[in-house]
C-alpha atoms as a PDB file:
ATOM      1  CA  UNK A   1     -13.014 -12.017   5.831  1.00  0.00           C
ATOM      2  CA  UNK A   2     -14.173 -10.170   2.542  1.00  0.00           C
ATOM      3  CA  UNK A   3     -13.007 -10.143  -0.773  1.00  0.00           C
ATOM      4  CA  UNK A   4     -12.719  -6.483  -0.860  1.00  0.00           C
ATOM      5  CA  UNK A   5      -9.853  -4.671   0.096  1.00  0.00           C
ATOM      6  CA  UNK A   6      -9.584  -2.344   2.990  1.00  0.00           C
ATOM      7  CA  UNK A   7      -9.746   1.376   2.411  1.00  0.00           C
ATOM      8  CA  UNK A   8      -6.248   1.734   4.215  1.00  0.00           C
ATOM      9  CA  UNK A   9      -3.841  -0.158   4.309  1.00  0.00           C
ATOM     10  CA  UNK A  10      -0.171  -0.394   5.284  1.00  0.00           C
ATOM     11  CA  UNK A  11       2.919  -2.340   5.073  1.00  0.00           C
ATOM     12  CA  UNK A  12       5.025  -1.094   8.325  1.00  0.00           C
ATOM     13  CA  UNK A  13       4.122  -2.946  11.497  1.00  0.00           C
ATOM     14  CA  UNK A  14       4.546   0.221  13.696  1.00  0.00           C
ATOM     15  CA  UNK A  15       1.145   1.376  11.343  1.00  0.00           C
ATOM     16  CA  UNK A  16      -2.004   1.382  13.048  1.00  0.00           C
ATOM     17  CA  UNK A  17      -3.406   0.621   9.016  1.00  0.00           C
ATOM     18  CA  UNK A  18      -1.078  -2.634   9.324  1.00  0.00           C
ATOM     19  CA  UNK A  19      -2.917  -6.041   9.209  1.00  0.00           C
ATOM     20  CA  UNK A  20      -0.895  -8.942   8.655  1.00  0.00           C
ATOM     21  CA  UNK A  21      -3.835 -11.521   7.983  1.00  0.00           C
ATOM     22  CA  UNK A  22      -5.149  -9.006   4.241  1.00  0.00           C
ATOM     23  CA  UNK A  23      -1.038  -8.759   3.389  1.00  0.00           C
ATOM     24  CA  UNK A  24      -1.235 -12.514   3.622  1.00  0.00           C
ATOM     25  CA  UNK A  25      -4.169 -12.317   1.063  1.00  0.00           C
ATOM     26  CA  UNK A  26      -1.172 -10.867  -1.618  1.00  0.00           C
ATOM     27  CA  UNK A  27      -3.110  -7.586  -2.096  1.00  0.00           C
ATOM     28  CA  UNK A  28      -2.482  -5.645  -5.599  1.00  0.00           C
ATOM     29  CA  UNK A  29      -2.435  -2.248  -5.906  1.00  0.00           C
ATOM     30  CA  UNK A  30      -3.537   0.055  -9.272  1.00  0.00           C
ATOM     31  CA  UNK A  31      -3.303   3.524  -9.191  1.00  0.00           C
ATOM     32  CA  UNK A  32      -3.706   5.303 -11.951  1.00  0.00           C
ATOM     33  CA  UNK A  33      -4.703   2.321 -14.040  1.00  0.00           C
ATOM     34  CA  UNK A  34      -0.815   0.828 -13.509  1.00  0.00           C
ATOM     35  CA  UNK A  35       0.070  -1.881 -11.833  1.00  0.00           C
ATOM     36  CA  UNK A  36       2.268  -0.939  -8.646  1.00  0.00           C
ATOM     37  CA  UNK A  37       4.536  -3.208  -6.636  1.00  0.00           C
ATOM     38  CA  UNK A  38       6.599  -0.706  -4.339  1.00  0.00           C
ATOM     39  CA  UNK A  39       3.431   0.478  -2.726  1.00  0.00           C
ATOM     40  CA  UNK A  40       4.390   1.037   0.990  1.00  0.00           C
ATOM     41  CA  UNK A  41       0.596   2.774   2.227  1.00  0.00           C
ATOM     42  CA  UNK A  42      -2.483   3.125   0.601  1.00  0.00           C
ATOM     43  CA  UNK A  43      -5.883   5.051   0.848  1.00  0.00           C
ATOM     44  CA  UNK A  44      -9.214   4.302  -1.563  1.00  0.00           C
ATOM     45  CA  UNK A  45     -11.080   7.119   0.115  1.00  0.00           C
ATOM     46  CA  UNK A  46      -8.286  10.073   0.373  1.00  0.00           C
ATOM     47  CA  UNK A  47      -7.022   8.868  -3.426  1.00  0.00           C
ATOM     48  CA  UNK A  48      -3.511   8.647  -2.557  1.00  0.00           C
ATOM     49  CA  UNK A  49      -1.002   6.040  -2.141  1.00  0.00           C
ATOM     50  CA  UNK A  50       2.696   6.172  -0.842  1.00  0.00           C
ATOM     51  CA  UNK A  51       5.392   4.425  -2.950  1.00  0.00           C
ATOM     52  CA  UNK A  52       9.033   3.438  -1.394  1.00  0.00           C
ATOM     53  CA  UNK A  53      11.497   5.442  -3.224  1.00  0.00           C
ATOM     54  CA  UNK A  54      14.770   3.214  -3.874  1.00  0.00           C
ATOM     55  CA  UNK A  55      16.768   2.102  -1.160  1.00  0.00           C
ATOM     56  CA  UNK A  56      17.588   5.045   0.853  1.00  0.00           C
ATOM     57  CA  UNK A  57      16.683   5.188   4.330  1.00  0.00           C
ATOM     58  CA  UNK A  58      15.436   7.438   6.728  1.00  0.00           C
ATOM     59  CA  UNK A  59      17.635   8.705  10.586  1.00  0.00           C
ATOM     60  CA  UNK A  60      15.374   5.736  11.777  1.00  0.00           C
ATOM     61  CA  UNK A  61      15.912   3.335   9.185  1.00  0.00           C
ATOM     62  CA  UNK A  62      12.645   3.269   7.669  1.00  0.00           C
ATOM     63  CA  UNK A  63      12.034   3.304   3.569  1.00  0.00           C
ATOM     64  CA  UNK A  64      12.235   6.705   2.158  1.00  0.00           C
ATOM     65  CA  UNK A  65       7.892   7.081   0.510  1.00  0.00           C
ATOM     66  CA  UNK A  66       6.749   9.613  -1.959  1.00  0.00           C
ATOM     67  CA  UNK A  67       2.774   9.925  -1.282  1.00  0.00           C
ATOM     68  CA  UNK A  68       1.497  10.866  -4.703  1.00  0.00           C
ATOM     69  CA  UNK A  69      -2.306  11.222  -5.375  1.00  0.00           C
ATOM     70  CA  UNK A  70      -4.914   9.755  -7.672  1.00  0.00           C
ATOM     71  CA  UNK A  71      -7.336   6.884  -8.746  1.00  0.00           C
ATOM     72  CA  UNK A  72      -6.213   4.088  -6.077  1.00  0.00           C
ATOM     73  CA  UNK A  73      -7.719   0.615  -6.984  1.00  0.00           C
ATOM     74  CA  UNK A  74      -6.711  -2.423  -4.192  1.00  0.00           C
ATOM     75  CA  UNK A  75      -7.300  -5.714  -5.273  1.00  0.00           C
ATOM     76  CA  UNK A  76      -6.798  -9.567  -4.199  1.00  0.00           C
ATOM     77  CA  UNK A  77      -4.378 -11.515  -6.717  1.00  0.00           C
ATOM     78  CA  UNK A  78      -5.635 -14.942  -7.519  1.00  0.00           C
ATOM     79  CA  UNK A  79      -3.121 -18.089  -6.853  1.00  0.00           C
END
């Protein structure tokens, strides 16, 4: 495994950008220069990152996500 980042990556399972083994990694997300810890999907190349938006719930029961783009920087936390 590398120490960089993938260029996608999700948190939802049903994702084909989910990998469990780089979430185990505790993967940090900047965008915009701020720290983000609600980040639900992210994407280096595109520039954009999706963010859960409270608690609400889709008709499926999935996290309601805002995608909002910009400067995405992923990176591994130490400890």
């Amino acid at each position: 495994m590398t120490d960089t980042p993938p260029d996608r990556l999700s948190t939802d399972p049903d994702s084909p950008y989910y990998d469990a083994e780089v979430l185990a990694r505790n993967v940090g997300v900047r965008f915009k220069g701020e720290e983000k810890t609600n980040v639900d999907e992210y994407c280096v190349s595109e520039g954009w990152v999706r963010l859960a938006v409270g608690n609400s719930k889709d008709r499926r029961g999935k996290q309601l996500t805002v995608k909002l783009n910009g400067p995405v920087e992923p990176y591994f936390r130490e400890g």
